[in-house]
C-alpha atoms as a PDB file:
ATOM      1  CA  UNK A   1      41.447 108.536 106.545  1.00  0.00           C
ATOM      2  CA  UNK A   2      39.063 107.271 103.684  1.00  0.00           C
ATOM      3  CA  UNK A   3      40.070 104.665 100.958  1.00  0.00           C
ATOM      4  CA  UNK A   4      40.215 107.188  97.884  1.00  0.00           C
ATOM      5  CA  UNK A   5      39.594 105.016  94.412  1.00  0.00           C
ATOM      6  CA  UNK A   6      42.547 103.309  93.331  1.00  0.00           C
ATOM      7  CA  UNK A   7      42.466 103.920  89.885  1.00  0.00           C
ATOM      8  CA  UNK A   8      43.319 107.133  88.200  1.00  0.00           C
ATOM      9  CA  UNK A   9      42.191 106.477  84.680  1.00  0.00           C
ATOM     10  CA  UNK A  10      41.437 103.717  82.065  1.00  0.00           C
ATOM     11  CA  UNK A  11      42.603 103.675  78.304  1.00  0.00           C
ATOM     12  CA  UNK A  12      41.285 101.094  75.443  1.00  0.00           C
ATOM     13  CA  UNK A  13      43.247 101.783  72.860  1.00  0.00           C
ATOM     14  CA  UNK A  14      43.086  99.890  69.217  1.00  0.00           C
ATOM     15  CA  UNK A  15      47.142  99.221  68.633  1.00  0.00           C
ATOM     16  CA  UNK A  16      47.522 101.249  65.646  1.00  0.00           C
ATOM     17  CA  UNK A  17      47.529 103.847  68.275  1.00  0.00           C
ATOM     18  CA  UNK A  18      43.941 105.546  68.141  1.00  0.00           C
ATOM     19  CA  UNK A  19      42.174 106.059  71.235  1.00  0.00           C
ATOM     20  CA  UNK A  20      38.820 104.088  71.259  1.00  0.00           C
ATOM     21  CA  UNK A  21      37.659 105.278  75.135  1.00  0.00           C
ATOM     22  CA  UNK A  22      39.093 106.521  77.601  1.00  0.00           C
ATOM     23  CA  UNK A  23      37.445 106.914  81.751  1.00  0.00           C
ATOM     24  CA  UNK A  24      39.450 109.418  84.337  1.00  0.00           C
ATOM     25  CA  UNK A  25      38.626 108.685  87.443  1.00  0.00           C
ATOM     26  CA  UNK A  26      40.837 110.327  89.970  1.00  0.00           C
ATOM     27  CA  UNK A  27      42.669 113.998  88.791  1.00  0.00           C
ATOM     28  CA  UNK A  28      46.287 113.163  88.377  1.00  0.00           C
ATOM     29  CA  UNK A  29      48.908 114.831  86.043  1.00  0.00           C
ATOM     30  CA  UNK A  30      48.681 112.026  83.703  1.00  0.00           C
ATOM     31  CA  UNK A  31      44.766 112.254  83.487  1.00  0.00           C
ATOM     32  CA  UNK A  32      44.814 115.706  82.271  1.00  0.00           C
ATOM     33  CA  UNK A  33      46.775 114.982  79.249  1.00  0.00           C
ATOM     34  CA  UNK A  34      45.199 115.020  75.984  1.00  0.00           C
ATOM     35  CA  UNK A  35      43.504 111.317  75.760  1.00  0.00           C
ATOM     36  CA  UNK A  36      44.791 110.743  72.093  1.00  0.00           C
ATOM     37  CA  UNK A  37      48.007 111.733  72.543  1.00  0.00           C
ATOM     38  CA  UNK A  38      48.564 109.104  75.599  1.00  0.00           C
ATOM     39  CA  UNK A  39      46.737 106.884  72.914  1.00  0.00           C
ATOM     40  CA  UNK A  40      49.626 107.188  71.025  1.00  0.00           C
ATOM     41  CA  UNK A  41      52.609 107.095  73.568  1.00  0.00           C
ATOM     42  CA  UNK A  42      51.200 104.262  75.101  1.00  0.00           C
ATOM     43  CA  UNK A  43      51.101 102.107  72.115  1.00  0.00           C
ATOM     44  CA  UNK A  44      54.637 103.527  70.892  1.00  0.00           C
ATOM     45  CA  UNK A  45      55.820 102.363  73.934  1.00  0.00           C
ATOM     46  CA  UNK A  46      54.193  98.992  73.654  1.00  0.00           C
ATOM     47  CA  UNK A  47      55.548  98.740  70.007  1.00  0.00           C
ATOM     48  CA  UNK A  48      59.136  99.646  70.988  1.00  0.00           C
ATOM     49  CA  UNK A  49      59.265  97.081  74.130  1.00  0.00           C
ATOM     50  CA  UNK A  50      58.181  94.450  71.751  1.00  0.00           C
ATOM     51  CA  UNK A  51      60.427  95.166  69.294  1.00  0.00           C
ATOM     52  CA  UNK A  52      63.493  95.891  71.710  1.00  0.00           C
ATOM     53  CA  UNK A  53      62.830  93.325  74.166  1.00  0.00           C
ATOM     54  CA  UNK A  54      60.319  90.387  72.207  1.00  0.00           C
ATOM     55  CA  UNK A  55      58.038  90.573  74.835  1.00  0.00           C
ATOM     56  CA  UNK A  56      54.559  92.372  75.537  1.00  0.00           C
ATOM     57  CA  UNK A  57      54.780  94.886  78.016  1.00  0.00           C
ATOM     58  CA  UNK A  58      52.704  94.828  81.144  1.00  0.00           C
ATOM     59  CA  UNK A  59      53.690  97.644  83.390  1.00  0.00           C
ATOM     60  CA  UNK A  60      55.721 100.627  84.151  1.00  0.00           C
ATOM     61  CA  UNK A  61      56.030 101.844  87.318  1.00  0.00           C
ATOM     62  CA  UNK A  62      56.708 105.869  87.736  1.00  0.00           C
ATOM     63  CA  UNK A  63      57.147 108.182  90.679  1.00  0.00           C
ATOM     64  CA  UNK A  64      53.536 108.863  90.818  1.00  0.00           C
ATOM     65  CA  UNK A  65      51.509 106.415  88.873  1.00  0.00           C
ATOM     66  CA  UNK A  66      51.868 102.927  88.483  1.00  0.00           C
ATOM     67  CA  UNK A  67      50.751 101.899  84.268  1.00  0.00           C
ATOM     68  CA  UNK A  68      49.120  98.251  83.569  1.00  0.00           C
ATOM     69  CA  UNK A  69      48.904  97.056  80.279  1.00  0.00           C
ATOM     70  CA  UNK A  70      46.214  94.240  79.105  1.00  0.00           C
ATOM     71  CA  UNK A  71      47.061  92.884  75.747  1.00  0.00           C
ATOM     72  CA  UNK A  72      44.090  91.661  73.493  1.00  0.00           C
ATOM     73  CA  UNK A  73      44.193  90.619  69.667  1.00  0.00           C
ATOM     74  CA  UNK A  74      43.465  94.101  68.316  1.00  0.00           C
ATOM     75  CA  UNK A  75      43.693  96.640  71.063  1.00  0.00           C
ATOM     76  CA  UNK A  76      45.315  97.259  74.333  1.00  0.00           C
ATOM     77  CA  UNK A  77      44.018  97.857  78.039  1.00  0.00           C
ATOM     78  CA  UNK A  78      45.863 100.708  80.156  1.00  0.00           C
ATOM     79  CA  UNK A  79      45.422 101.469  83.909  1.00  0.00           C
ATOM     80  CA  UNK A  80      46.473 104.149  85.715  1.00  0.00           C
ATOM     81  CA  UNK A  81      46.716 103.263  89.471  1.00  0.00           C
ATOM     82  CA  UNK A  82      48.090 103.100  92.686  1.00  0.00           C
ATOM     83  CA  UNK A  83      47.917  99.334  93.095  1.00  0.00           C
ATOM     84  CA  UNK A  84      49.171  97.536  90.190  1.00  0.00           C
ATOM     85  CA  UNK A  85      47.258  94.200  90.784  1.00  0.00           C
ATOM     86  CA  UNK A  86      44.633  96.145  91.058  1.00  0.00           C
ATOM     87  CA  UNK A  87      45.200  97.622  87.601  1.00  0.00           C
ATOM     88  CA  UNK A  88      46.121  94.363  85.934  1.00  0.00           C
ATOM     89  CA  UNK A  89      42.662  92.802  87.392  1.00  0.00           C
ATOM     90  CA  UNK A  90      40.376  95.942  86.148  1.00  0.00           C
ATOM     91  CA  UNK A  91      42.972  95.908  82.589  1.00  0.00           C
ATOM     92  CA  UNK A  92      41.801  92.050  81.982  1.00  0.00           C
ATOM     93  CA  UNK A  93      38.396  92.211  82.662  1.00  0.00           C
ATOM     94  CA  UNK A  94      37.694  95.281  80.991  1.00  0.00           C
ATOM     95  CA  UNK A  95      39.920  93.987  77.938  1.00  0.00           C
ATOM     96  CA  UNK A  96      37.568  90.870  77.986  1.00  0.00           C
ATOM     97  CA  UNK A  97      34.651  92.167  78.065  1.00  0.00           C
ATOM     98  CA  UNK A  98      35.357  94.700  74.899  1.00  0.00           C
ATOM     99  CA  UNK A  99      36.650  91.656  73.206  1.00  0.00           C
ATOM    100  CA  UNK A 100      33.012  90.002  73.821  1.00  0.00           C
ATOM    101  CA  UNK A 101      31.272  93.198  72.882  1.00  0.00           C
ATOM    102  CA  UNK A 102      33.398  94.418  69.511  1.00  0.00           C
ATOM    103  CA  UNK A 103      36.004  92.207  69.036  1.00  0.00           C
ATOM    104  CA  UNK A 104      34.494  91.232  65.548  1.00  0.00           C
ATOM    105  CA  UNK A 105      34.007  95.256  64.847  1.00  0.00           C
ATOM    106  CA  UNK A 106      37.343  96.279  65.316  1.00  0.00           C
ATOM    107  CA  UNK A 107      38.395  94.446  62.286  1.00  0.00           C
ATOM    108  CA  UNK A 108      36.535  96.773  59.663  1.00  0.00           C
ATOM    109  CA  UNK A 109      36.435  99.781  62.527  1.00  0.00           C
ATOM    110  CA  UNK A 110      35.976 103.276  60.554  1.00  0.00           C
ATOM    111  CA  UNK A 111      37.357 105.233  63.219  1.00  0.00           C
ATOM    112  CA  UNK A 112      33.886 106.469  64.723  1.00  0.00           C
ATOM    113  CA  UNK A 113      34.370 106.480  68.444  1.00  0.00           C
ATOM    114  CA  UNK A 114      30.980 106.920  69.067  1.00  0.00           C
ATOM    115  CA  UNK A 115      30.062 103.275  68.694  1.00  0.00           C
ATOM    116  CA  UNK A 116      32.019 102.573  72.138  1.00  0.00           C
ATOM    117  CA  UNK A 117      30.063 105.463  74.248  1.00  0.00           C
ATOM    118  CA  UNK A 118      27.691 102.816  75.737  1.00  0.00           C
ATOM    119  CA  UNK A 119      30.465 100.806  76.581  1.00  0.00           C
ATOM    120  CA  UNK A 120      31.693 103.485  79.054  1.00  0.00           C
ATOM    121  CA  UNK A 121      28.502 102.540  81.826  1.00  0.00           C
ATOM    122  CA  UNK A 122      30.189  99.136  81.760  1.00  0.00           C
ATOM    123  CA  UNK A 123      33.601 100.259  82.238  1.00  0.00           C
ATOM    124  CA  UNK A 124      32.475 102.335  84.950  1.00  0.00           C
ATOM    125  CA  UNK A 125      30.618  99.485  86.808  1.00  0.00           C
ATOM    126  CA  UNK A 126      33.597  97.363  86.573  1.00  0.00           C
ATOM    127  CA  UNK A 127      36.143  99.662  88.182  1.00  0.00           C
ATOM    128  CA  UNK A 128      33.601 100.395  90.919  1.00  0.00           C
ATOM    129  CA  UNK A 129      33.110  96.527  91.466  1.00  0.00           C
ATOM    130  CA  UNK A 130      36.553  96.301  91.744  1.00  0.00           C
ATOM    131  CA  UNK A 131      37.066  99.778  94.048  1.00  0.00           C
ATOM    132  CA  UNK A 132      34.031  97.638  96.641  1.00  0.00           C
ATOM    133  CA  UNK A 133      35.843  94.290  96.248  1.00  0.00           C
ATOM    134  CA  UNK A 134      39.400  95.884  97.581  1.00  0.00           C
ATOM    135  CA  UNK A 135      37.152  97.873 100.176  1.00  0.00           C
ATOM    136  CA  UNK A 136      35.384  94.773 101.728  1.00  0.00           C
ATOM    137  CA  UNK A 137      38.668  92.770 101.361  1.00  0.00           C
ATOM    138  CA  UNK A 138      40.804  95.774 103.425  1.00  0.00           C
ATOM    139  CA  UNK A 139      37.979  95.784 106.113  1.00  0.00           C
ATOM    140  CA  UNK A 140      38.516  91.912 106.291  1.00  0.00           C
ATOM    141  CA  UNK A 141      41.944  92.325 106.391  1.00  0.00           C
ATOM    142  CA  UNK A 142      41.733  95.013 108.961  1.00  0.00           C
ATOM    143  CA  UNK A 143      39.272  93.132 111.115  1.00  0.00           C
ATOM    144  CA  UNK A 144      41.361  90.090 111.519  1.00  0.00           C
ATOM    145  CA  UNK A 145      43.984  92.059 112.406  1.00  0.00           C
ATOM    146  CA  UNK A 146      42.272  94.177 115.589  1.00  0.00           C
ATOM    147  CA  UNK A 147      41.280  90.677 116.174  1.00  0.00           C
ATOM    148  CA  UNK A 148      44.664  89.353 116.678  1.00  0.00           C
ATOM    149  CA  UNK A 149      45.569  92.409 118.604  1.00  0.00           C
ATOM    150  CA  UNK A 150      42.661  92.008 121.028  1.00  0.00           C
ATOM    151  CA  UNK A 151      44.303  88.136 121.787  1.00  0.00           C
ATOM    152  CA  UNK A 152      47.336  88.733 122.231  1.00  0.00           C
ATOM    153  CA  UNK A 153      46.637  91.942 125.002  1.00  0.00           C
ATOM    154  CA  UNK A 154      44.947  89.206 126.956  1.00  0.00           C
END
């Protein structure tokens, strides 16, 4: 059995709702929804948990997807995955380095998307850093324990 990528798709989202990028990675029902309409559910949702609750919201975990927000100053971070440490790790980094790259921009943004295209090499070296870190750290995991196994049939 091969260890299929754990994430299903990534969403930066400004949180007035717009979508600014958005990666799929894996097909999944929620990846073949429209990218600006999750856009906007996902920040309505954020919106009402902080109004409801007074707190940011970080995950929600559903029958078939598990959803990781990353809160930053003027946008939001969401990852669809199986893993949702995984999600919250990929969520942060991404978040931070978007912050580095157009935190300042987002301020007078004009809505043009197209500005955040490069953007979308980065994203997709970061999740596949991530997908090779939880690889070699599974195969460490997995050799230690074959290991054990081999000492204790002795």
């Amino acid at each position: 059995m091969g260890l299929g990528l754990m994430i299903y798709g990534l969403w930066l989202l400004k949180k007035t709702g717009e979508c600014l990028l958005y990666r799929v990675y894996r097909d999944s029902k929620l990846t073949r929804k429209d990218s600006s309409l999750l856009g906007g559910f996902f920040t309505t949702i954020d919106q009402t948990a902080r109004i409801r609750t007074g707190r940011v919201l970080s995950k929600i975990d559903t029958k078939d997807t598990k959803l990781t927000w990353a809160d930053f100053d003027s946008f939001l971070v969401v990852v669809a995955t199986d893993d949702e440490s995984e999600g919250e790790r990929v969520g942060k980094e991404v978040g931070k380095q978007f912050a580095e790259a157009f935190g300042e921009a987002l301020s007078n943004w004009d809505g043009n998307t197209a500005i955040f295209e490069a953007f979308k090499e980065k994203v997709d070296a970061l999740v596949k850093y991530h997908e090779m870190e939880l690889v070699e750290e599974l195969n460490e995991l997995l050799g230690t324990l074959c290991s054990e196994d081999e000492n204790n049939s002795r």
